[in-house]
Each structure stands twice: as C-alpha cells, then as structure tokens.
PDB file of N, CA and C in Angstrom:
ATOM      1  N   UNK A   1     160.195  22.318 -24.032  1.00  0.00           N
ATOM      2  CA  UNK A   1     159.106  22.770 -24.862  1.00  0.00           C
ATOM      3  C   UNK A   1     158.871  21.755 -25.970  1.00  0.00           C
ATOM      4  N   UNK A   2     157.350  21.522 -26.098  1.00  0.00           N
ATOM      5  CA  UNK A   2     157.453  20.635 -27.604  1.00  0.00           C
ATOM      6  C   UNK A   2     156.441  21.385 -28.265  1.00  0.00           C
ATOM      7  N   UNK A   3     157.190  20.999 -29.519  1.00  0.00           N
ATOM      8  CA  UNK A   3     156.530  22.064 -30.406  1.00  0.00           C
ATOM      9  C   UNK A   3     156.579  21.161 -31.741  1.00  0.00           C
ATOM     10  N   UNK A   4     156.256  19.611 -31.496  1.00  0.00           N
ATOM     11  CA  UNK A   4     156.037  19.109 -32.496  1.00  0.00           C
ATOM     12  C   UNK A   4     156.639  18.041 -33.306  1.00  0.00           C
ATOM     13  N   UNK A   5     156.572  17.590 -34.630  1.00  0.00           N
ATOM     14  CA  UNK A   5     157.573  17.040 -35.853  1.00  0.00           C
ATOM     15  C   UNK A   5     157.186  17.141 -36.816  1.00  0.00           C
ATOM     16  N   UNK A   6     157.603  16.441 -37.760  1.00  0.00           N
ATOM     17  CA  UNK A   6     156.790  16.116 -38.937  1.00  0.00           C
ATOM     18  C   UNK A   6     155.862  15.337 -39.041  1.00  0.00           C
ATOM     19  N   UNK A   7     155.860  14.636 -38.411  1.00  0.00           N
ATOM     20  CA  UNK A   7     154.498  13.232 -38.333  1.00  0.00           C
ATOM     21  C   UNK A   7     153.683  13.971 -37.437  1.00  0.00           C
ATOM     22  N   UNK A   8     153.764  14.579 -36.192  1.00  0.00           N
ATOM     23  CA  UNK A   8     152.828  14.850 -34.904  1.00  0.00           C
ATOM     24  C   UNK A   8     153.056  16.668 -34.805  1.00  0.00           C
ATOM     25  N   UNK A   9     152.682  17.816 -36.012  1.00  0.00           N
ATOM     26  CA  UNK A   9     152.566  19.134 -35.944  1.00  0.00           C
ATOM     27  C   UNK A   9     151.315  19.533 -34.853  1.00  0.00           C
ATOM     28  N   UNK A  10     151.425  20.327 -34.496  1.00  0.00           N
ATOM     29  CA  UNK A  10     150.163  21.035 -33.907  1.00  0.00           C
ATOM     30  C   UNK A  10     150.292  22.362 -33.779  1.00  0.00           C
ATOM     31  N   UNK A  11     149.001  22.920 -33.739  1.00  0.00           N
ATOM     32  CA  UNK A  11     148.992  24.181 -33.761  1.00  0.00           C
ATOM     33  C   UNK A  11     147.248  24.520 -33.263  1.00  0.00           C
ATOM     34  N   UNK A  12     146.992  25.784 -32.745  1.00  0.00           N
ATOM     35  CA  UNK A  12     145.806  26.372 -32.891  1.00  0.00           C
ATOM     36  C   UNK A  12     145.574  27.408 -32.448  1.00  0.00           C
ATOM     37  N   UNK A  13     144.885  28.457 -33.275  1.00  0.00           N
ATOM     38  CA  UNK A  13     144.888  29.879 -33.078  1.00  0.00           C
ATOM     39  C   UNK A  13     144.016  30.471 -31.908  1.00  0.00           C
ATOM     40  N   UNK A  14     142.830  29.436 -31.946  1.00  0.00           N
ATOM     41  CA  UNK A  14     142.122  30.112 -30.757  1.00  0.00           C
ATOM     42  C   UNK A  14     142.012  29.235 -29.340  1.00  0.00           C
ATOM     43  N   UNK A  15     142.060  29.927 -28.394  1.00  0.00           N
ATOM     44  CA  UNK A  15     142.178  28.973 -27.037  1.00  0.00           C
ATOM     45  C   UNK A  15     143.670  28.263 -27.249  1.00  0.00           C
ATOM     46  N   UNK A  16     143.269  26.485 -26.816  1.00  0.00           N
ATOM     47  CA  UNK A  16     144.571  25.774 -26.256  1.00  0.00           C
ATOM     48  C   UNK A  16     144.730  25.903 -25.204  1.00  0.00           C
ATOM     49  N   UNK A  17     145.620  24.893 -24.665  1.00  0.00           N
ATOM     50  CA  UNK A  17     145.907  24.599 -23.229  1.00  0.00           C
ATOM     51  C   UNK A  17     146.855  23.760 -23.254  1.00  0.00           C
ATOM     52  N   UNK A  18     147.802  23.810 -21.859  1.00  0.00           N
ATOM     53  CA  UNK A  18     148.486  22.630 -21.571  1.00  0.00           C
ATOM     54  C   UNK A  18     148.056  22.962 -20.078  1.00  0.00           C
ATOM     55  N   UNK A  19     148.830  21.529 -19.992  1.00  0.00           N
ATOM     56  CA  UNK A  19     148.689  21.342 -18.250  1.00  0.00           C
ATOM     57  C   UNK A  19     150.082  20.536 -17.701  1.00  0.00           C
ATOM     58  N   UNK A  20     150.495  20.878 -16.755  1.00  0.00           N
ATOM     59  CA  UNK A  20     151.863  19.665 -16.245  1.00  0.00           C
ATOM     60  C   UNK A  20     151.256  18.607 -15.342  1.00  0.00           C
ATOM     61  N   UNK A  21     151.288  17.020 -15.619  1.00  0.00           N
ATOM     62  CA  UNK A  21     151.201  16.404 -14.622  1.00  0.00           C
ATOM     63  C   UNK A  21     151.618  16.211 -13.831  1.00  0.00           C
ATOM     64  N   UNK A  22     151.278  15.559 -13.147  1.00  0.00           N
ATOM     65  CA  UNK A  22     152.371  14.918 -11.558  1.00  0.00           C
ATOM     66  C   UNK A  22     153.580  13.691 -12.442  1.00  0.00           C
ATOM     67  N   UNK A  23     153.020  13.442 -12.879  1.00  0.00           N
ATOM     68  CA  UNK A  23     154.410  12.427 -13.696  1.00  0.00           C
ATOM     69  C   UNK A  23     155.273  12.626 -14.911  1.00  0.00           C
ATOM     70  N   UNK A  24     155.489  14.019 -14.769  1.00  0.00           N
ATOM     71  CA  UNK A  24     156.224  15.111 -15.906  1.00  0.00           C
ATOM     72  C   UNK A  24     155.846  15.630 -17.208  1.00  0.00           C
ATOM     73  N   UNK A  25     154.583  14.490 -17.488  1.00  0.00           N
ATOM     74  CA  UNK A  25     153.943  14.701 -19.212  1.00  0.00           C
ATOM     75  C   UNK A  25     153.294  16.119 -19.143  1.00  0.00           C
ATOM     76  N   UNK A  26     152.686  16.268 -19.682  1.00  0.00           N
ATOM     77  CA  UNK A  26     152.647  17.395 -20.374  1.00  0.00           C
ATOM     78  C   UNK A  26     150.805  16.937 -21.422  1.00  0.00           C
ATOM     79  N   UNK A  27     149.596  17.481 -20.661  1.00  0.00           N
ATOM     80  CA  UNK A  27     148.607  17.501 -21.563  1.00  0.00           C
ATOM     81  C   UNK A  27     148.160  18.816 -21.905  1.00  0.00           C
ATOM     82  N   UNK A  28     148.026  18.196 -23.580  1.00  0.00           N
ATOM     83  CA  UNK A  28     147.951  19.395 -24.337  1.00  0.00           C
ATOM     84  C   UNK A  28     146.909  19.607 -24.801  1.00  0.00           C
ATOM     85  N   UNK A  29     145.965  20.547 -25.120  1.00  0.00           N
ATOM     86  CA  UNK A  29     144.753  20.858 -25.948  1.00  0.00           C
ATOM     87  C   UNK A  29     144.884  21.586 -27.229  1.00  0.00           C
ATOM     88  N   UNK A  30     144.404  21.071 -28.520  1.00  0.00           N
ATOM     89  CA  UNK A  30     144.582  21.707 -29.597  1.00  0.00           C
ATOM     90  C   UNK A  30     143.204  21.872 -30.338  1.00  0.00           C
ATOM     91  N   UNK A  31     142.925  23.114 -29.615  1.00  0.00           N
ATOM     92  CA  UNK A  31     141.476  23.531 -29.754  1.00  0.00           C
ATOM     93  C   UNK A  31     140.931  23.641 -30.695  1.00  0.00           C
ATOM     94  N   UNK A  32     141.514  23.889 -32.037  1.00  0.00           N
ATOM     95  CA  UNK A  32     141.128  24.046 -33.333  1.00  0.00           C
ATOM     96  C   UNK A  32     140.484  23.141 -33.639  1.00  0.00           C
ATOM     97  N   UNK A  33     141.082  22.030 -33.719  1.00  0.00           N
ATOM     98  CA  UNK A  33     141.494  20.983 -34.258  1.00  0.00           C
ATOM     99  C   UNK A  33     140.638  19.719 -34.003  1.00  0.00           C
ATOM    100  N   UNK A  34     140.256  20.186 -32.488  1.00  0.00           N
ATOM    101  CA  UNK A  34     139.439  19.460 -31.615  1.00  0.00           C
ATOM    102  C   UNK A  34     140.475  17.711 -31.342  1.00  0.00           C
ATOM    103  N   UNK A  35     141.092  18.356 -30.562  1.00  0.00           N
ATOM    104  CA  UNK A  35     142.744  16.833 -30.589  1.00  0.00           C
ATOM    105  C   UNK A  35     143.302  17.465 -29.150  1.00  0.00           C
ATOM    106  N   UNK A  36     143.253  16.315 -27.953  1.00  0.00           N
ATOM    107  CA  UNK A  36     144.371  16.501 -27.495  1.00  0.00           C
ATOM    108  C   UNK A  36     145.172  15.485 -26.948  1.00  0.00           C
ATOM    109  N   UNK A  37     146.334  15.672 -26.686  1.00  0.00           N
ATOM    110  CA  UNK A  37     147.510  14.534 -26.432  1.00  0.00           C
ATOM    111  C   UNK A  37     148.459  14.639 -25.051  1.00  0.00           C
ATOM    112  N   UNK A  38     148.711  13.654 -24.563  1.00  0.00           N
ATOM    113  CA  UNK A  38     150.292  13.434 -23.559  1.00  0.00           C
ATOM    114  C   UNK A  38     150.668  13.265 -24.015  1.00  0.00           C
ATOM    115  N   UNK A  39     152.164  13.995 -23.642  1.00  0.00           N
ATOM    116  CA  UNK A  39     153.493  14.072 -24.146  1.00  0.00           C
ATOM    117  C   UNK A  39     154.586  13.712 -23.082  1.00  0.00           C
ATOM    118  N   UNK A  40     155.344  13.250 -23.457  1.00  0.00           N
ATOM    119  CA  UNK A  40     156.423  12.778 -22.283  1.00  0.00           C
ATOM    120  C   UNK A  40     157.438  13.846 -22.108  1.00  0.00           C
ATOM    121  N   UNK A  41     158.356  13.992 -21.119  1.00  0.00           N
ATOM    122  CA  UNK A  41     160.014  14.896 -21.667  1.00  0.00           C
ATOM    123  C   UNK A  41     160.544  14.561 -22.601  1.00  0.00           C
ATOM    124  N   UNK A  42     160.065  13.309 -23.089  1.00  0.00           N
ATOM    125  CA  UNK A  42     160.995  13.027 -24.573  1.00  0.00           C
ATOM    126  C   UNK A  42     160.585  12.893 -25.260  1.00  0.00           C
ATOM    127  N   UNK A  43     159.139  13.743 -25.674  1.00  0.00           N
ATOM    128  CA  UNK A  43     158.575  14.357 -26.671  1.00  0.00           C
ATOM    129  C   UNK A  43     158.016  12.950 -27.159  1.00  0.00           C
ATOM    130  N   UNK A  44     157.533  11.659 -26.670  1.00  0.00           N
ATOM    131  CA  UNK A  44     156.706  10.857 -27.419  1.00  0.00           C
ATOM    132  C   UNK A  44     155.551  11.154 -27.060  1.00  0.00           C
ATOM    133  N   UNK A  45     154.690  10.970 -27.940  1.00  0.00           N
ATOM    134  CA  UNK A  45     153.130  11.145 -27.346  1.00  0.00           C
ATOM    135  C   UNK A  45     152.170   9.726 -26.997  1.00  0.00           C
ATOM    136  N   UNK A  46     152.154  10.043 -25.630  1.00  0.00           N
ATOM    137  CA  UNK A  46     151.507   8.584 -25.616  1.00  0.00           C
ATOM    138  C   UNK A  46     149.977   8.149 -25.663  1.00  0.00           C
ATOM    139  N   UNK A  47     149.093   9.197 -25.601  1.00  0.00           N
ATOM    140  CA  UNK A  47     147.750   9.283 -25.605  1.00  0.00           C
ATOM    141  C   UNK A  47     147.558  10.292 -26.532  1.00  0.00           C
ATOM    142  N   UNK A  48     146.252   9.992 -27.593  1.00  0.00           N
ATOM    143  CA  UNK A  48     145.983  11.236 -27.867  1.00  0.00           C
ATOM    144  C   UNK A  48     144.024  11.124 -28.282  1.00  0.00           C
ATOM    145  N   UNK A  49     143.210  11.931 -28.127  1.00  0.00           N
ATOM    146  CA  UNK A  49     141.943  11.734 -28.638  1.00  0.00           C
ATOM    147  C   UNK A  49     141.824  13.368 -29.546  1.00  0.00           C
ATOM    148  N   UNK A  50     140.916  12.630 -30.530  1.00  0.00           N
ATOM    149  CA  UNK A  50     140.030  13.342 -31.434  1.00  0.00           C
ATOM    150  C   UNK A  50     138.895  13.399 -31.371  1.00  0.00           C
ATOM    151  N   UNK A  51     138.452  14.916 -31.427  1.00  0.00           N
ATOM    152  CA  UNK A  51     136.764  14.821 -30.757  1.00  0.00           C
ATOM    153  C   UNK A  51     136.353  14.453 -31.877  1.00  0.00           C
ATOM    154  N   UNK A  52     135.097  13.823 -31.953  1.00  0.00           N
ATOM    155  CA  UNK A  52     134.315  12.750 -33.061  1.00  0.00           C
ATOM    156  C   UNK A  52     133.137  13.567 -33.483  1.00  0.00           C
ATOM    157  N   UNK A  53     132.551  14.984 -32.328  1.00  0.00           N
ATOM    158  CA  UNK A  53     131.957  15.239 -32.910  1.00  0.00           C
ATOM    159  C   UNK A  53     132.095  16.446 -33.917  1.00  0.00           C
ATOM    160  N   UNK A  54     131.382  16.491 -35.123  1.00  0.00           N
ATOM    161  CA  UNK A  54     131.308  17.233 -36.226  1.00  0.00           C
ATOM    162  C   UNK A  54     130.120  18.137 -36.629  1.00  0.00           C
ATOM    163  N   UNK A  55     130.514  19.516 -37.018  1.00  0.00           N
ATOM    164  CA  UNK A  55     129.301  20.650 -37.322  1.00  0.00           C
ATOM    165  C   UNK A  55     129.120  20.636 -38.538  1.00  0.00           C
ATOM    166  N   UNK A  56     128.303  21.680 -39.071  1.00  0.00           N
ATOM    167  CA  UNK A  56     128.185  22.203 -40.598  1.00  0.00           C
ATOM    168  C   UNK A  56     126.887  21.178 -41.095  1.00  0.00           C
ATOM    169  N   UNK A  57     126.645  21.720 -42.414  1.00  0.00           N
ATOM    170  CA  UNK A  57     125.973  20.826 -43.235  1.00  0.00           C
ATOM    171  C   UNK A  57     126.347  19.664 -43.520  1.00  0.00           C
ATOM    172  N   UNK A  58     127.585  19.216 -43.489  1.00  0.00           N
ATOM    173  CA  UNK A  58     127.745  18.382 -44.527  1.00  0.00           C
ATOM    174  C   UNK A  58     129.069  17.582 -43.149  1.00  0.00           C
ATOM    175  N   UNK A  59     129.219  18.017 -41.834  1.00  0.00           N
ATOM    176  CA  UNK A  59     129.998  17.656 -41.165  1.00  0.00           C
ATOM    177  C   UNK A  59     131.764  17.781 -41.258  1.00  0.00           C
ATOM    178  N   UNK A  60     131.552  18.872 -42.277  1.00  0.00           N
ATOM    179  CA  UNK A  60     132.780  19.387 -42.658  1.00  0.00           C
ATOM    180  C   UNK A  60     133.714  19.605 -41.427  1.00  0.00           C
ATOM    181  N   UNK A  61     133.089  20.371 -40.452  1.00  0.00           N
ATOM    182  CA  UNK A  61     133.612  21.214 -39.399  1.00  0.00           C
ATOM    183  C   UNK A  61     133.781  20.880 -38.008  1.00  0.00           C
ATOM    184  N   UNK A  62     134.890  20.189 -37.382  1.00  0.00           N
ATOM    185  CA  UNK A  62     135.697  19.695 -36.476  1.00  0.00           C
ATOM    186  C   UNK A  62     134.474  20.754 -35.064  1.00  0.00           C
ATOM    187  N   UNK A  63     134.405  20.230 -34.028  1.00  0.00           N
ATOM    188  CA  UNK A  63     133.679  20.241 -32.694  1.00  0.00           C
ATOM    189  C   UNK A  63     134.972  20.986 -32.091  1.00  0.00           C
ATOM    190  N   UNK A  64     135.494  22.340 -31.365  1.00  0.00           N
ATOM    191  CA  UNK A  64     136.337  22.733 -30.841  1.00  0.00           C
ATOM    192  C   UNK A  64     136.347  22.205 -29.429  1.00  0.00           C
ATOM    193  N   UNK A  65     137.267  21.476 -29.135  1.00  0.00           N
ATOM    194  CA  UNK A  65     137.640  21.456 -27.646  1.00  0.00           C
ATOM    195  C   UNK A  65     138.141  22.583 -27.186  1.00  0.00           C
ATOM    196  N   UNK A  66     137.730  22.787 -25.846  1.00  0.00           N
ATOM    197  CA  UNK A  66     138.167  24.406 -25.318  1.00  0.00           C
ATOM    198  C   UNK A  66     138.941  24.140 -24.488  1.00  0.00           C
ATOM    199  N   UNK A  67     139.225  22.754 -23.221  1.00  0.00           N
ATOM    200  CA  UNK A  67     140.117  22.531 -22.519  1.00  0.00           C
ATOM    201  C   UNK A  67     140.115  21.111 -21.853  1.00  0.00           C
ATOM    202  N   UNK A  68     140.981  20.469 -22.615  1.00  0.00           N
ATOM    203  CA  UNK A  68     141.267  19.313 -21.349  1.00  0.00           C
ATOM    204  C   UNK A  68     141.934  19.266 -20.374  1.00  0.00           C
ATOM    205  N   UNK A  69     141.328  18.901 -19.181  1.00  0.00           N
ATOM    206  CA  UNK A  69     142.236  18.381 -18.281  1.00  0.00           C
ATOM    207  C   UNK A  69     142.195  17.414 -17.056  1.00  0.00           C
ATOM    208  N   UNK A  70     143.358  16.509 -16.279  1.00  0.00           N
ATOM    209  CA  UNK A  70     143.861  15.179 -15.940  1.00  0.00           C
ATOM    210  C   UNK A  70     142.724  15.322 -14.632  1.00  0.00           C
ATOM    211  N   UNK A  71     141.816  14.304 -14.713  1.00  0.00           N
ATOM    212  CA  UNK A  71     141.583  14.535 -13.336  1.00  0.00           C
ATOM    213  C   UNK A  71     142.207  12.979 -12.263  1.00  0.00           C
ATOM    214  N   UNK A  72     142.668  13.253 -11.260  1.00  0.00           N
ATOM    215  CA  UNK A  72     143.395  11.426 -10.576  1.00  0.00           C
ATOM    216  C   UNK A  72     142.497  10.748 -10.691  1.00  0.00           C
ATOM    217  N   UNK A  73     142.214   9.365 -10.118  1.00  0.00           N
ATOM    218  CA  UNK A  73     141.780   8.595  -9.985  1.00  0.00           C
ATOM    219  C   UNK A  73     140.667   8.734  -9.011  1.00  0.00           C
ATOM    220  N   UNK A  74     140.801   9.648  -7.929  1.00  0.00           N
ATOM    221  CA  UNK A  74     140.063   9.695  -6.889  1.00  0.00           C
ATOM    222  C   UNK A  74     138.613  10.268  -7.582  1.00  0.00           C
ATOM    223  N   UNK A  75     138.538  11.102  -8.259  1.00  0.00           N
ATOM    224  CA  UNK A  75     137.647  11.940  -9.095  1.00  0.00           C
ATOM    225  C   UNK A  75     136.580  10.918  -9.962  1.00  0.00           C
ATOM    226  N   UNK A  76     136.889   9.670 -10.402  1.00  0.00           N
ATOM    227  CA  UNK A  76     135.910   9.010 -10.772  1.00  0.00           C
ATOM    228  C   UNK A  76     134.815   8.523  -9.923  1.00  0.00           C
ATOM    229  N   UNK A  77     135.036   8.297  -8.865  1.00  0.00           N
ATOM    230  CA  UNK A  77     133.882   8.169  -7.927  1.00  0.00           C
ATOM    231  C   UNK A  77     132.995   9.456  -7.389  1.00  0.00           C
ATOM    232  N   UNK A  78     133.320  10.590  -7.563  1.00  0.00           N
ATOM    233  CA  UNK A  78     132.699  11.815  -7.763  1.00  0.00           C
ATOM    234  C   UNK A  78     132.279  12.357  -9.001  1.00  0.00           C
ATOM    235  N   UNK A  79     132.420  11.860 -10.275  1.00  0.00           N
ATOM    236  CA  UNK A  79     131.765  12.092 -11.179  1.00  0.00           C
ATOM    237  C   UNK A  79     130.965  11.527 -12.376  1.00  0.00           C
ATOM    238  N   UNK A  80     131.537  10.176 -11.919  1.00  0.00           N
ATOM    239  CA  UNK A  80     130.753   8.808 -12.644  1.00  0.00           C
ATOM    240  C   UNK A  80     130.050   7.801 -11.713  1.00  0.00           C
ATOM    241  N   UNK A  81     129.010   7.515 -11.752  1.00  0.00           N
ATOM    242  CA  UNK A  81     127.892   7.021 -10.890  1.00  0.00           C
ATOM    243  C   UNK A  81     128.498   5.454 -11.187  1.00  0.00           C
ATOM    244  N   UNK A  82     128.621   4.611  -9.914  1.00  0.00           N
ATOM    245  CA  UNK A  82     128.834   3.266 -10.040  1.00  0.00           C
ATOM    246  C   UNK A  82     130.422   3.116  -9.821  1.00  0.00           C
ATOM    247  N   UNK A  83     131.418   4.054  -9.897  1.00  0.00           N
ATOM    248  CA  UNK A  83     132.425   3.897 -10.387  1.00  0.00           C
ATOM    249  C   UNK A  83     133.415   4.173  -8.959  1.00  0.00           C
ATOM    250  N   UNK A  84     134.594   3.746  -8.521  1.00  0.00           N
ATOM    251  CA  UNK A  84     135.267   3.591  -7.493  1.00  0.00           C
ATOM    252  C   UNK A  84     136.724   3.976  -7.836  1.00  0.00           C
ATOM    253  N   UNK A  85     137.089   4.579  -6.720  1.00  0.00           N
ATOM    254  CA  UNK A  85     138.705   5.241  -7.274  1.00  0.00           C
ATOM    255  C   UNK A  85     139.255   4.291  -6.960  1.00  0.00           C
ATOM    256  N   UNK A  86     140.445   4.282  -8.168  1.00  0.00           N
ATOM    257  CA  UNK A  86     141.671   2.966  -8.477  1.00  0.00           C
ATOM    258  C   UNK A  86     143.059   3.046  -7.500  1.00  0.00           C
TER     259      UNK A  86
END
C-alpha cells in the first residue's frame, strides 16, 4: 500500500482511482487535486501530471480529474490519427 510521505502526500475525498499495471506500478488518480502519478513497489514515483486546466473567476480552482488510466502501446494507433503502435 502507498499512502505517501512528506514530500509526495496525497489524498482526495471525492472519486480517485488506482489501477495495477502489468509491470507492478501502481497508477494513481488524485481527483481533487487534479494530479496523477506511477508508483513503483518501492514507493518511488516515477511519472506524475497535473491537470493545467483551471476554473473559477480568478482560476483559483484546480480542473478535477475523474480517472486515469494506462492504455499499451497498441491503443495509440486506435486513438491518435497518424500514430503507430511501438
């Protein structure tokens, strides 16, 4: 289970997600927050994105991600035009 540190906390009350890959990591969604990350078994995180986009008047208010998840390689040629699985 990871559940974090001091440098890399997470949390979020509504939604979230994980998923297990085929290569043991662990992707996580932190819906609040609009952030999500791979995690290894040994709890380093090796990827992580922040959604960029922002609500409110004044852009105060973080864009909720509701769920990420891994798609292989084969999947880019079915969902990006031009593009060929690796």
């Amino acid at each position: 289970m990871y559940g974090g540190d001091t440098t890399n906390g997470f949390s979020t009350v509504t939604c979230g997600s994980a998923q297990r890959l085929p290569n043991g990591n662990t992707l996580v969604t932190e819906s609040d927050s609009g952030r999500a990350f791979e995690v290894t078994a040994d709890r380093e995180i090796v990827w992580e994105f922040y959604n960029p986009a922002r609500v409110g008047k004044k852009g105060e208010l973080v864009a909720t991600l509701f769920e990420m998840i891994r798609l292989d390689a084969a999947a880019a040629s079915e969902w990006l035009p031009g593009e060929t699985a690796m």
